[in-house]
N, C-alpha and C. Protein backbone atom coordinates (compact mmCIF):
# COMPACT_ATOMS: atom_id res chain seq x y z
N UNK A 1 0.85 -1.18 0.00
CA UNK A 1 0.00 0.00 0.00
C UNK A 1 0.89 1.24 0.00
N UNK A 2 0.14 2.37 -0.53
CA UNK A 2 1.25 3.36 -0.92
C UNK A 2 1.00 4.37 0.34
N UNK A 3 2.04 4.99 0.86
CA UNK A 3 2.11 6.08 1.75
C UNK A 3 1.17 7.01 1.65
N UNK A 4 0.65 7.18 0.40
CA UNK A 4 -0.71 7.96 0.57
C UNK A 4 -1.84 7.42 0.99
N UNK A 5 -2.29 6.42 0.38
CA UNK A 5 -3.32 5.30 0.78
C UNK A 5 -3.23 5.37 2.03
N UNK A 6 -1.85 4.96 2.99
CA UNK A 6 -2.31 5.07 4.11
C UNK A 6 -2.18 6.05 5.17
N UNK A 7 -2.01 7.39 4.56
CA UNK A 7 -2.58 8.33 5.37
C UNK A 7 -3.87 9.00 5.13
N UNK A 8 -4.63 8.35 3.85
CA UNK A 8 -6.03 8.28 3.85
C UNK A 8 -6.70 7.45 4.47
N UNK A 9 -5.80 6.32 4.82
CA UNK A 9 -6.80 5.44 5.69
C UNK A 9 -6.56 6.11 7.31
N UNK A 10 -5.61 6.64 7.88
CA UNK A 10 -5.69 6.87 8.73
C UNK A 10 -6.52 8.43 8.92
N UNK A 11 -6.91 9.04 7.97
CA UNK A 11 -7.80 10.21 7.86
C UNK A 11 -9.06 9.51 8.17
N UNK A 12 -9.43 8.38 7.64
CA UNK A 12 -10.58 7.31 7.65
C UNK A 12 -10.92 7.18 8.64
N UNK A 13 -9.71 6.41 9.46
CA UNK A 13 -9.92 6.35 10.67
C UNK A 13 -10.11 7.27 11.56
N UNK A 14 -9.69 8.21 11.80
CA UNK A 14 -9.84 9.69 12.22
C UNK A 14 -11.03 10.04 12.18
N UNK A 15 -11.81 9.65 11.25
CA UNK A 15 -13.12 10.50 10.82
C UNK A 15 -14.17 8.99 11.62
N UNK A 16 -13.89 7.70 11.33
CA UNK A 16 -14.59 7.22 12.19
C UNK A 16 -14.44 7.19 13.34
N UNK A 17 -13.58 7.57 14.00
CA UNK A 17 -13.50 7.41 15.69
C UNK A 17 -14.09 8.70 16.36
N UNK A 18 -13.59 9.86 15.12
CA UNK A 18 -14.56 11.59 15.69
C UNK A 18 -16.35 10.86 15.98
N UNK A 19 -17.10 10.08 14.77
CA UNK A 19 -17.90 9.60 14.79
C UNK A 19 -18.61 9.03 15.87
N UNK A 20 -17.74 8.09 16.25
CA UNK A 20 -17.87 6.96 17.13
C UNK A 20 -17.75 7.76 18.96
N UNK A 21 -16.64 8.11 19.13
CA UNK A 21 -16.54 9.33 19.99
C UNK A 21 -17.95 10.30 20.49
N UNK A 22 -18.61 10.84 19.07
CA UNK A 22 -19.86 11.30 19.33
C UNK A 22 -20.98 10.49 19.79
N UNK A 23 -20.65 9.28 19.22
CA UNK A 23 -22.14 8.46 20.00
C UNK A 23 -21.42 8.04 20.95
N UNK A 24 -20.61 8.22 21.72
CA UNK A 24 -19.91 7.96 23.24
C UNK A 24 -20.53 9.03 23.89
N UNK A 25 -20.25 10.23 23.68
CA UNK A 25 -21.05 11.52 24.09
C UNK A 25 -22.43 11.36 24.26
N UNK A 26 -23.12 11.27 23.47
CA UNK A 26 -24.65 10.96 23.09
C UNK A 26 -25.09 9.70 24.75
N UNK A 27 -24.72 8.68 24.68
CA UNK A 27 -24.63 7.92 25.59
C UNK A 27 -24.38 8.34 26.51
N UNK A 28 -23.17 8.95 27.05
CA UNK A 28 -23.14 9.33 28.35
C UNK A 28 -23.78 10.87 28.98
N UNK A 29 -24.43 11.37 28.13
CA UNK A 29 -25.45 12.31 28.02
C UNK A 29 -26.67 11.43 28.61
N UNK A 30 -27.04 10.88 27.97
CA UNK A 30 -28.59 10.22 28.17
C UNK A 30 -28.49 9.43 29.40
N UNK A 31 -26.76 8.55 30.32
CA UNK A 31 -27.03 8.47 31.56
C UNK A 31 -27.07 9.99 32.39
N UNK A 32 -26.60 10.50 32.00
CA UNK A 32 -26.50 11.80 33.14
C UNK A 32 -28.23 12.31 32.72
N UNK A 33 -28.94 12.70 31.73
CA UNK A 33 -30.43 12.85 31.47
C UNK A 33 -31.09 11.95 32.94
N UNK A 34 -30.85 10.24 32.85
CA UNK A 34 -31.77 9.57 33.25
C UNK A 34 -31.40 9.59 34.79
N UNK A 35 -30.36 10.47 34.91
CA UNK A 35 -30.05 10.62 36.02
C UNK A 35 -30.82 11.59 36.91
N UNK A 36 -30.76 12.87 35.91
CA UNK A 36 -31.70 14.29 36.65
C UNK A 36 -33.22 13.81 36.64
N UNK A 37 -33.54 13.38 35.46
CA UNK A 37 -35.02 13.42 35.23
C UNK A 37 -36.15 12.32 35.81
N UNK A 38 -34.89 11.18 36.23
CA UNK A 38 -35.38 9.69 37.11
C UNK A 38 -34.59 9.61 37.65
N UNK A 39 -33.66 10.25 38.48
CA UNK A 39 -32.78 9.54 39.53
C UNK A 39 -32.40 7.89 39.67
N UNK A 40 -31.78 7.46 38.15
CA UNK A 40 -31.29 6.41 37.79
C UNK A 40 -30.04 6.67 38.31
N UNK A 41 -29.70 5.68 39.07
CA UNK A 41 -27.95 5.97 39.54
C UNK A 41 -27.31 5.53 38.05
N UNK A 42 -25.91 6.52 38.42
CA UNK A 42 -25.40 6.46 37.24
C UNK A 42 -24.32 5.65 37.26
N UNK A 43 -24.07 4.89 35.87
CA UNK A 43 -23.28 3.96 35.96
C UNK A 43 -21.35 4.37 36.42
N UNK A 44 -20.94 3.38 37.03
CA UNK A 44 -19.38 3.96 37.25
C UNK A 44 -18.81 4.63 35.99
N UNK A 45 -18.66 4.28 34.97
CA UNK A 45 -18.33 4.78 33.96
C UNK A 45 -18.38 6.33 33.67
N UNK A 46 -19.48 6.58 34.21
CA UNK A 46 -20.06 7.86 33.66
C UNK A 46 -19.58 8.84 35.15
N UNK A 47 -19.94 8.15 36.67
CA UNK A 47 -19.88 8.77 37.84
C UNK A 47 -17.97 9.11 37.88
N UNK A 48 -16.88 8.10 37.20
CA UNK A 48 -15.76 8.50 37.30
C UNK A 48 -15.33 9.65 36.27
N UNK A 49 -15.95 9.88 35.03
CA UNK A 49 -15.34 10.80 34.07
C UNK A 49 -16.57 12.24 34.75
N UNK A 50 -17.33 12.84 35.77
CA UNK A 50 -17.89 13.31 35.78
C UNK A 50 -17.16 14.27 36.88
N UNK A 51 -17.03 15.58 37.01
CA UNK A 51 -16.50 16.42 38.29
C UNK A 51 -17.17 16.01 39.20
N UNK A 52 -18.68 16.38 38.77
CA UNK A 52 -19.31 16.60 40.15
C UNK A 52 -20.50 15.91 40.20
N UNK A 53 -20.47 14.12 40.73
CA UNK A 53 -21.60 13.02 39.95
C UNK A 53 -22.64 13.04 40.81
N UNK A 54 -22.76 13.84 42.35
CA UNK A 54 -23.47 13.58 43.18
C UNK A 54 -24.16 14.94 43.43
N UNK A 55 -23.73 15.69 42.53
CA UNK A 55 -24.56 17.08 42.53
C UNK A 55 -25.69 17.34 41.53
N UNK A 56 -26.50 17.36 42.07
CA UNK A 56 -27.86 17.36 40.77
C UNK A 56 -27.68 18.47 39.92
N UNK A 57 -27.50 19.96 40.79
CA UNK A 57 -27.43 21.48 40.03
C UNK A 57 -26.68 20.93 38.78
N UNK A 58 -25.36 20.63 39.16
CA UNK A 58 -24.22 20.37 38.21
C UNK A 58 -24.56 19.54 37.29
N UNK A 59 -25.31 18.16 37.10
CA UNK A 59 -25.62 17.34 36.30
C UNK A 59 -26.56 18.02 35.33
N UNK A 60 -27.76 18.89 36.12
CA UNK A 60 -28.29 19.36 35.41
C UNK A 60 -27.65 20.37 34.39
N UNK A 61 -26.84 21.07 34.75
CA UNK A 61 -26.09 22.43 33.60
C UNK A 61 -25.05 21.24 32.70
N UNK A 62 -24.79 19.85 33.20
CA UNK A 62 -23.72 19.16 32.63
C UNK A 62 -24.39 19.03 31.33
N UNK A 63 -25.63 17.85 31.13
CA UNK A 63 -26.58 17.59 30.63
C UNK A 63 -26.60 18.76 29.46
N UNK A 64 -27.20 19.84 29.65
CA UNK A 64 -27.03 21.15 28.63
C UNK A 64 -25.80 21.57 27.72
N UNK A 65 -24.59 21.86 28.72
CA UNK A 65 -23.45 21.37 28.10
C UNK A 65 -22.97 20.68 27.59
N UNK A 66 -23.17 19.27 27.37
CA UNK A 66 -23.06 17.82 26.68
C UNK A 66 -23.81 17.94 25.67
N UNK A 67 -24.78 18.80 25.28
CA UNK A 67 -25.80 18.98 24.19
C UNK A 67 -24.58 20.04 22.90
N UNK A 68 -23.87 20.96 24.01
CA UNK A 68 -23.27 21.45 23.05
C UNK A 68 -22.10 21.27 22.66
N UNK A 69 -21.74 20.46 24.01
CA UNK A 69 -20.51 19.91 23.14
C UNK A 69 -20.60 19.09 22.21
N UNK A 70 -21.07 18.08 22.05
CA UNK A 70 -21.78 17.44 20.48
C UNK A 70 -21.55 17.78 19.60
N UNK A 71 -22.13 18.85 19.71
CA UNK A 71 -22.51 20.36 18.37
C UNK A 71 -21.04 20.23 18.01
N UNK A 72 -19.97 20.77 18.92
CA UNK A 72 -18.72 21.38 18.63
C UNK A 72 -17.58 20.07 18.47
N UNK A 73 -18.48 18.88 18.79
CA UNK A 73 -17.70 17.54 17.85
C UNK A 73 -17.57 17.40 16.76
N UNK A 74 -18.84 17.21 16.48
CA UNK A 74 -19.68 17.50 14.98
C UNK A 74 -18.86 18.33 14.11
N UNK A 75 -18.91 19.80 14.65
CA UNK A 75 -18.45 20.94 13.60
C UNK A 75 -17.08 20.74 13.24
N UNK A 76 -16.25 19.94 14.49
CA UNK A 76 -14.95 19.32 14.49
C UNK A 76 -14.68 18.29 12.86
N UNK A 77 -15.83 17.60 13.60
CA UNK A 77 -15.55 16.37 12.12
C UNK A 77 -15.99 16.69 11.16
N UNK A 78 -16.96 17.57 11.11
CA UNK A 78 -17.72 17.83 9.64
C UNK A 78 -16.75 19.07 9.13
N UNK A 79 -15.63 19.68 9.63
CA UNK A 79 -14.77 20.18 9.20
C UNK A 79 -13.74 20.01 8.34
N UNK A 80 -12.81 18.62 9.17
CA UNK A 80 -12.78 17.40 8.36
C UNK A 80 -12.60 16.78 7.44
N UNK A 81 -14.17 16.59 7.14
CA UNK A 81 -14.80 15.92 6.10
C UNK A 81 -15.00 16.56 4.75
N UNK A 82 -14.90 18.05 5.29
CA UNK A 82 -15.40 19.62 4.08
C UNK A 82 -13.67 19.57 3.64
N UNK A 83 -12.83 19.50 4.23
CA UNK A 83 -11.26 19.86 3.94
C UNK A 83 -11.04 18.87 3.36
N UNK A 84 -11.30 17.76 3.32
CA UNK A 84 -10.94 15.98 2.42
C UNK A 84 -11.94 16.23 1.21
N UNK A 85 -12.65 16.59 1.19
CA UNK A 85 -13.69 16.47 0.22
C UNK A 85 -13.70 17.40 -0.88
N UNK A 86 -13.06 18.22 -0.66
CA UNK A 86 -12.77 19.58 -1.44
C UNK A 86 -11.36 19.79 -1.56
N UNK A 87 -10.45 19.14 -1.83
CA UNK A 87 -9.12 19.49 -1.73
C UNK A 87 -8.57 19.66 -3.13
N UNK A 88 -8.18 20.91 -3.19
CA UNK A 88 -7.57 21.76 -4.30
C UNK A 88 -6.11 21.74 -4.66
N UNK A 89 -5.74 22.15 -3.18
CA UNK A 89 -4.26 22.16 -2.96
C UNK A 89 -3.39 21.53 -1.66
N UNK A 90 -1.96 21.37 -1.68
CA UNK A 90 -1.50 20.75 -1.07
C UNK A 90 -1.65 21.16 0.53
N UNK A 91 -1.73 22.47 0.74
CA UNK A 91 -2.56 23.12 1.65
C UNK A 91 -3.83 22.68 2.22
N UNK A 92 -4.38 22.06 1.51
CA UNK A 92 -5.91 21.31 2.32
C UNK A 92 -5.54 19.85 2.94
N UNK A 93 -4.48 19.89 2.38
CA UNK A 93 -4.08 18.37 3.38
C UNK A 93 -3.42 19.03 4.08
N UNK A 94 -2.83 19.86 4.39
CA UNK A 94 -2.09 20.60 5.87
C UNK A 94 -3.14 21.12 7.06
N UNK A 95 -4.33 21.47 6.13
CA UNK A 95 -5.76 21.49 6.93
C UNK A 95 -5.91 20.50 7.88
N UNK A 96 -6.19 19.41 6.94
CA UNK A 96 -7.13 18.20 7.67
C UNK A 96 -5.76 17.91 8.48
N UNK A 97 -4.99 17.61 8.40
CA UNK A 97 -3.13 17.06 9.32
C UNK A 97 -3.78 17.88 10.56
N UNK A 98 -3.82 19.26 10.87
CA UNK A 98 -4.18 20.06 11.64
C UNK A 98 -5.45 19.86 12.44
N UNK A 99 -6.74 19.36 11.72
CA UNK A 99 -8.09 19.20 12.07
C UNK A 99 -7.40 17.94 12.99
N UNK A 100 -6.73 17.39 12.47
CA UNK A 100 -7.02 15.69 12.73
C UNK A 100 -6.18 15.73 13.81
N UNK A 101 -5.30 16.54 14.11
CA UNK A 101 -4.40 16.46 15.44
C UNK A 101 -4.49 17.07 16.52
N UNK A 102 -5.57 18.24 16.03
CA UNK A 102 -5.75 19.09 17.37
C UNK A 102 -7.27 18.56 17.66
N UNK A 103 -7.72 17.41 17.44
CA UNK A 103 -9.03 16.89 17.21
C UNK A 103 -9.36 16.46 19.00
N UNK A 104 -8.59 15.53 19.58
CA UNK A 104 -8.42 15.89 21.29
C UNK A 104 -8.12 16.35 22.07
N UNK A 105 -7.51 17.97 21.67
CA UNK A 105 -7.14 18.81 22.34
C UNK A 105 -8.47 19.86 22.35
N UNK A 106 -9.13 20.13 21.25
CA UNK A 106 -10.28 20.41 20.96
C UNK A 106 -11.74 19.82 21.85
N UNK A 107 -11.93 18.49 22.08
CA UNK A 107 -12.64 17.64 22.93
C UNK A 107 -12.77 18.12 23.91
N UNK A 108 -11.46 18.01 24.42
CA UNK A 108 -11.26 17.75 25.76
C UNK A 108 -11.50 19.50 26.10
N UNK A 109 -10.77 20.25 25.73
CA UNK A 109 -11.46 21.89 26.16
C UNK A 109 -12.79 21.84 26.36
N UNK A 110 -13.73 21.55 24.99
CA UNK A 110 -14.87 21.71 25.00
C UNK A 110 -15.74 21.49 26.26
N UNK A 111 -15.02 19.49 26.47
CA UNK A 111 -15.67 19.34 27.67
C UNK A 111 -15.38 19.18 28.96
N UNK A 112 -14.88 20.22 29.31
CA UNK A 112 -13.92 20.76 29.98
C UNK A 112 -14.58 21.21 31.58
N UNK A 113 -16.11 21.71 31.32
CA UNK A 113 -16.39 22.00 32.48
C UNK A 113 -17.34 20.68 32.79
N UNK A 114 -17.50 19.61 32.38
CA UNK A 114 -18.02 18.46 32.81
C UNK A 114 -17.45 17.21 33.13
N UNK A 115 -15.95 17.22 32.14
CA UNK A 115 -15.26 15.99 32.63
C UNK A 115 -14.40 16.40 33.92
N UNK A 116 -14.26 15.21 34.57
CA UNK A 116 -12.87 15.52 35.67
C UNK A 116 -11.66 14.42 35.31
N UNK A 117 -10.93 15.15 34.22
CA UNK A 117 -9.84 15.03 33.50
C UNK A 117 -8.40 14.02 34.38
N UNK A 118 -8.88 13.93 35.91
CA UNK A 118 -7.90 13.17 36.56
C UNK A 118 -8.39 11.46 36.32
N UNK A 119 -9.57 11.36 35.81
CA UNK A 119 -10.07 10.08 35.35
C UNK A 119 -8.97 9.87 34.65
N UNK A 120 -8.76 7.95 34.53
CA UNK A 120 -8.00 7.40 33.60
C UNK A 120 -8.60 6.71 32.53
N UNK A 121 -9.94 6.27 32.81
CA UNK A 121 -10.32 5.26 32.29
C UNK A 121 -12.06 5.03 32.27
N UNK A 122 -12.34 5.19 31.04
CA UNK A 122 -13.88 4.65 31.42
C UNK A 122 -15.20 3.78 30.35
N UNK A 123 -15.43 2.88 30.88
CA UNK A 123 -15.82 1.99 29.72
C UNK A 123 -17.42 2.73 29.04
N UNK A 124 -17.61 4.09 29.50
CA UNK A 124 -18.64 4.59 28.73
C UNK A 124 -17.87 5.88 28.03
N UNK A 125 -17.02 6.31 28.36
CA UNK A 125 -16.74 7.64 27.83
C UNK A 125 -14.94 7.79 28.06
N UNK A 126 -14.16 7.64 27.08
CA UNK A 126 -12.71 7.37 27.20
C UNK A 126 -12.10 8.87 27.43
N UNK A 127 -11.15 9.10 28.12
CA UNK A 127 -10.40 10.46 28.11
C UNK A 127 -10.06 11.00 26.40
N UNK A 128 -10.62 11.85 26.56
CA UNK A 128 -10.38 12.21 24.92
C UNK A 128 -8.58 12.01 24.08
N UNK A 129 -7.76 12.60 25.00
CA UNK A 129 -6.65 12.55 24.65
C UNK A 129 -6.02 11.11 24.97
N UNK A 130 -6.87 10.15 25.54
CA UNK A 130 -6.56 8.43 25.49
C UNK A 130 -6.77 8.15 24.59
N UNK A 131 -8.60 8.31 24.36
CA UNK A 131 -8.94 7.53 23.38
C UNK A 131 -8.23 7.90 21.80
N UNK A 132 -7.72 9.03 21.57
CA UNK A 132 -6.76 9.48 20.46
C UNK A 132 -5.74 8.91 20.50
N UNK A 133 -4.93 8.66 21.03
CA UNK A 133 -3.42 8.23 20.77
C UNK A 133 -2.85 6.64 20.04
N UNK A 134 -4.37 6.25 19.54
CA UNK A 134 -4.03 5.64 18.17
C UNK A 134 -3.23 6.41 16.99
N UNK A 135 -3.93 7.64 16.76
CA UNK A 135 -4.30 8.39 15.78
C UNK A 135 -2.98 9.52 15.76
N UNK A 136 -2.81 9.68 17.22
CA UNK A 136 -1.50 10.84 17.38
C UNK A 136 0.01 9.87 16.97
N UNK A 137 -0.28 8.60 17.47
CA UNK A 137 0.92 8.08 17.25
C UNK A 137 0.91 7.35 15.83
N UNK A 138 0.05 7.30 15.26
CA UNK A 138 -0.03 7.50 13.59
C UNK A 138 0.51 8.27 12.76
N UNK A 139 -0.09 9.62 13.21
CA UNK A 139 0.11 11.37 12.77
C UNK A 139 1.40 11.30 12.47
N UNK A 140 2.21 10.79 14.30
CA UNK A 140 3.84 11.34 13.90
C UNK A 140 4.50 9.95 13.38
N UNK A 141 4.11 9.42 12.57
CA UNK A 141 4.67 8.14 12.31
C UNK A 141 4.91 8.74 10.53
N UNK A 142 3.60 8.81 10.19
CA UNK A 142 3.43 9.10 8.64
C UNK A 142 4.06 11.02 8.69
N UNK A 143 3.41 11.38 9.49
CA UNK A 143 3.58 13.06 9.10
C UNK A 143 5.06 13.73 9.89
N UNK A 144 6.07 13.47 9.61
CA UNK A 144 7.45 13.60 10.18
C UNK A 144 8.19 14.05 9.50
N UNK A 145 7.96 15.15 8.43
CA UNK A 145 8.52 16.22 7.99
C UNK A 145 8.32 17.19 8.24
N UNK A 146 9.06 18.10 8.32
CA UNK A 146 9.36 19.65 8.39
C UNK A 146 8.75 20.02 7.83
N UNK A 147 6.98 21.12 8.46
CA UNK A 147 6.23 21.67 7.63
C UNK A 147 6.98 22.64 6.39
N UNK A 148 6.94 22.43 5.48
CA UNK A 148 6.89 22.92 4.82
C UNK A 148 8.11 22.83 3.51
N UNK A 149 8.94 21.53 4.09
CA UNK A 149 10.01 21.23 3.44
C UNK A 149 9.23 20.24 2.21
N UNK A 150 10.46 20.57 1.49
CA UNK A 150 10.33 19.84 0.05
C UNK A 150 9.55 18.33 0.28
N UNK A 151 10.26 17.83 1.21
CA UNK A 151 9.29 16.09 1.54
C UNK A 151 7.86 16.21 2.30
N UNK A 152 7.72 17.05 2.65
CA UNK A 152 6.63 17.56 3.70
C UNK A 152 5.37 17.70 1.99
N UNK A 153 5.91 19.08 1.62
CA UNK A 153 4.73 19.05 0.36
C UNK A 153 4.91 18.09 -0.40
N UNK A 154 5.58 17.23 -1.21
CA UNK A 154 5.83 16.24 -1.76
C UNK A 154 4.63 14.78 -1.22
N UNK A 155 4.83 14.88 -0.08
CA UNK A 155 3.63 13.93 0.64
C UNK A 155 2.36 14.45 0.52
N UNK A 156 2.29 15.91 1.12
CA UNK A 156 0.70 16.20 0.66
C UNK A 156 0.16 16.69 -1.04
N UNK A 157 0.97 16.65 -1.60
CA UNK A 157 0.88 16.71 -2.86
C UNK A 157 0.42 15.10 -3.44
N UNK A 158 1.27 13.71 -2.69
CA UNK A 158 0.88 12.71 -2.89
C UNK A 158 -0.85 12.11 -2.56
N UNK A 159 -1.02 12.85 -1.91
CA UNK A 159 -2.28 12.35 -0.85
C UNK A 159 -3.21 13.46 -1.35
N UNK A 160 -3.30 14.36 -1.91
CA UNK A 160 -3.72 15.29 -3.23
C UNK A 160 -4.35 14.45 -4.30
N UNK A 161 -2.90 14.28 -4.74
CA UNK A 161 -3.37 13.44 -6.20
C UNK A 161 -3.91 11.98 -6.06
N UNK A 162 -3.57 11.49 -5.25
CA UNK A 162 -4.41 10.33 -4.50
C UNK A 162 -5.95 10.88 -4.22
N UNK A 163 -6.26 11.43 -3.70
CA UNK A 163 -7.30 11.71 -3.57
C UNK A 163 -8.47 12.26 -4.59
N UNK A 164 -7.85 13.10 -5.41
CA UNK A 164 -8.32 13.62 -6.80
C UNK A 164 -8.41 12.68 -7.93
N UNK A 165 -7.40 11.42 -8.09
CA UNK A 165 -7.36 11.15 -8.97
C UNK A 165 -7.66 8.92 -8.72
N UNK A 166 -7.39 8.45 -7.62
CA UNK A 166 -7.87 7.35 -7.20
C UNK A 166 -9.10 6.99 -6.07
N UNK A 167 -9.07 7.40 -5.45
CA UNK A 167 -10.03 7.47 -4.42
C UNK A 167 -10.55 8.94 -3.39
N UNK A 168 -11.51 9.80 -3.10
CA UNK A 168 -12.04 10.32 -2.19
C UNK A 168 -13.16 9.43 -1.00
N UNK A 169 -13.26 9.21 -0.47
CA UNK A 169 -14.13 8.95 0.64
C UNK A 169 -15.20 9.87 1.36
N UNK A 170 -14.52 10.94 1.20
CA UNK A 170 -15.43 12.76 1.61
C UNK A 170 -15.81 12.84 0.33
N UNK A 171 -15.62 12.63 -0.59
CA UNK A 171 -16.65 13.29 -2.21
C UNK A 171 -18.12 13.69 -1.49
N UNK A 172 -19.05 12.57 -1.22
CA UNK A 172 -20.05 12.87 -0.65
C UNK A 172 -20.50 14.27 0.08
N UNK A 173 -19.35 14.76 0.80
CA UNK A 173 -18.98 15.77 1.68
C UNK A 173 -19.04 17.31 0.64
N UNK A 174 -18.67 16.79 -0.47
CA UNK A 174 -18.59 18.37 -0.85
C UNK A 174 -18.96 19.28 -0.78
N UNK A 175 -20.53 19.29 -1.00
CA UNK A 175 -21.50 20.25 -1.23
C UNK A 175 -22.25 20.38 0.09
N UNK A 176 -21.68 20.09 1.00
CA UNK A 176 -22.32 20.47 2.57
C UNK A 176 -21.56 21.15 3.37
């Protein structure tokens, strides 16, 4: 497989785990919901990635906040998906490189006033910058040139014409 191929597959992957990530959100939204609205105890999963799991006020403003952080997942990946799908120049793959790396640093701000970030581990909702480090230690595996050096554009020029001329996956994406 060619070095471009597989930093489209790892864009792939990138774009399914932003995905997948969101219905992690979605889920641990709807325990913290069934929490305020039925005082369903909430599962460990959800009570360890949470600041404050025994405070209703807080669950309740969490709950609201989890609605928008979503939103600002979403706009994350569907960003993405608009930069892969539309790529002109070697510059739009320096885009998505960018989208795709600051993609759990981004998360984790967002949800920032609901997670308690000293969590390690949780089988409903993973530390954002855990559950990434497939993807980071990908990034610097394939992307380990000097922005802007001759091998640096040479690669996104590869993954360009790869994309334009053998496969897109975002085509779909264009016109949204």
């Amino acid at each position: 497989m060619s070095e471009a191929r597989e930093i489209v597959a790892l864009f792939q992957r990138a774009d399914q785990m932003m995905t997948d990530y969101i219905r992690m959100v979605e889920v641990f939204r709807g325990h913290v919901f069934a929490k305020v609205q039925h005082n369903v105890p909430l599962p460990r999963g959800v009570r360890v990635a949470l600041q404050k799991p025994d405070d209703d006020a807080f669950l309740a403003m969490a709950y609201l906040d989890l609605e928008r952080d979503i939103e600002v997942l979403r706009t994350h990946r569907d960003a993405l998906r608009r930069e892969l799908a539309s790529v002109q120049k070697s510059i739009d793959i320096t885009q998505a490189e960018i989208i795709m790396i600051d993609w759990s640093n981004n998360a984790g701000r967002s949800m920032e006033t609901v997670l308690d970030y000293d969590y390690m581990e949780s089988d409903i909702l993973p530390p954002p910058y855990m559950y990434w480090q497939l993807i980071r230690e990908n990034y610097h595996k394939y992307f380990r040139h000097e922005p802007g050096s001759p091998q640096d554009v040479a690669q996104s020029n590869a993954v360009l014409h790869y994309l334009r001329t053998v496969e897109n996956p975002w085509a779909q994406y264009a016109s949204q």
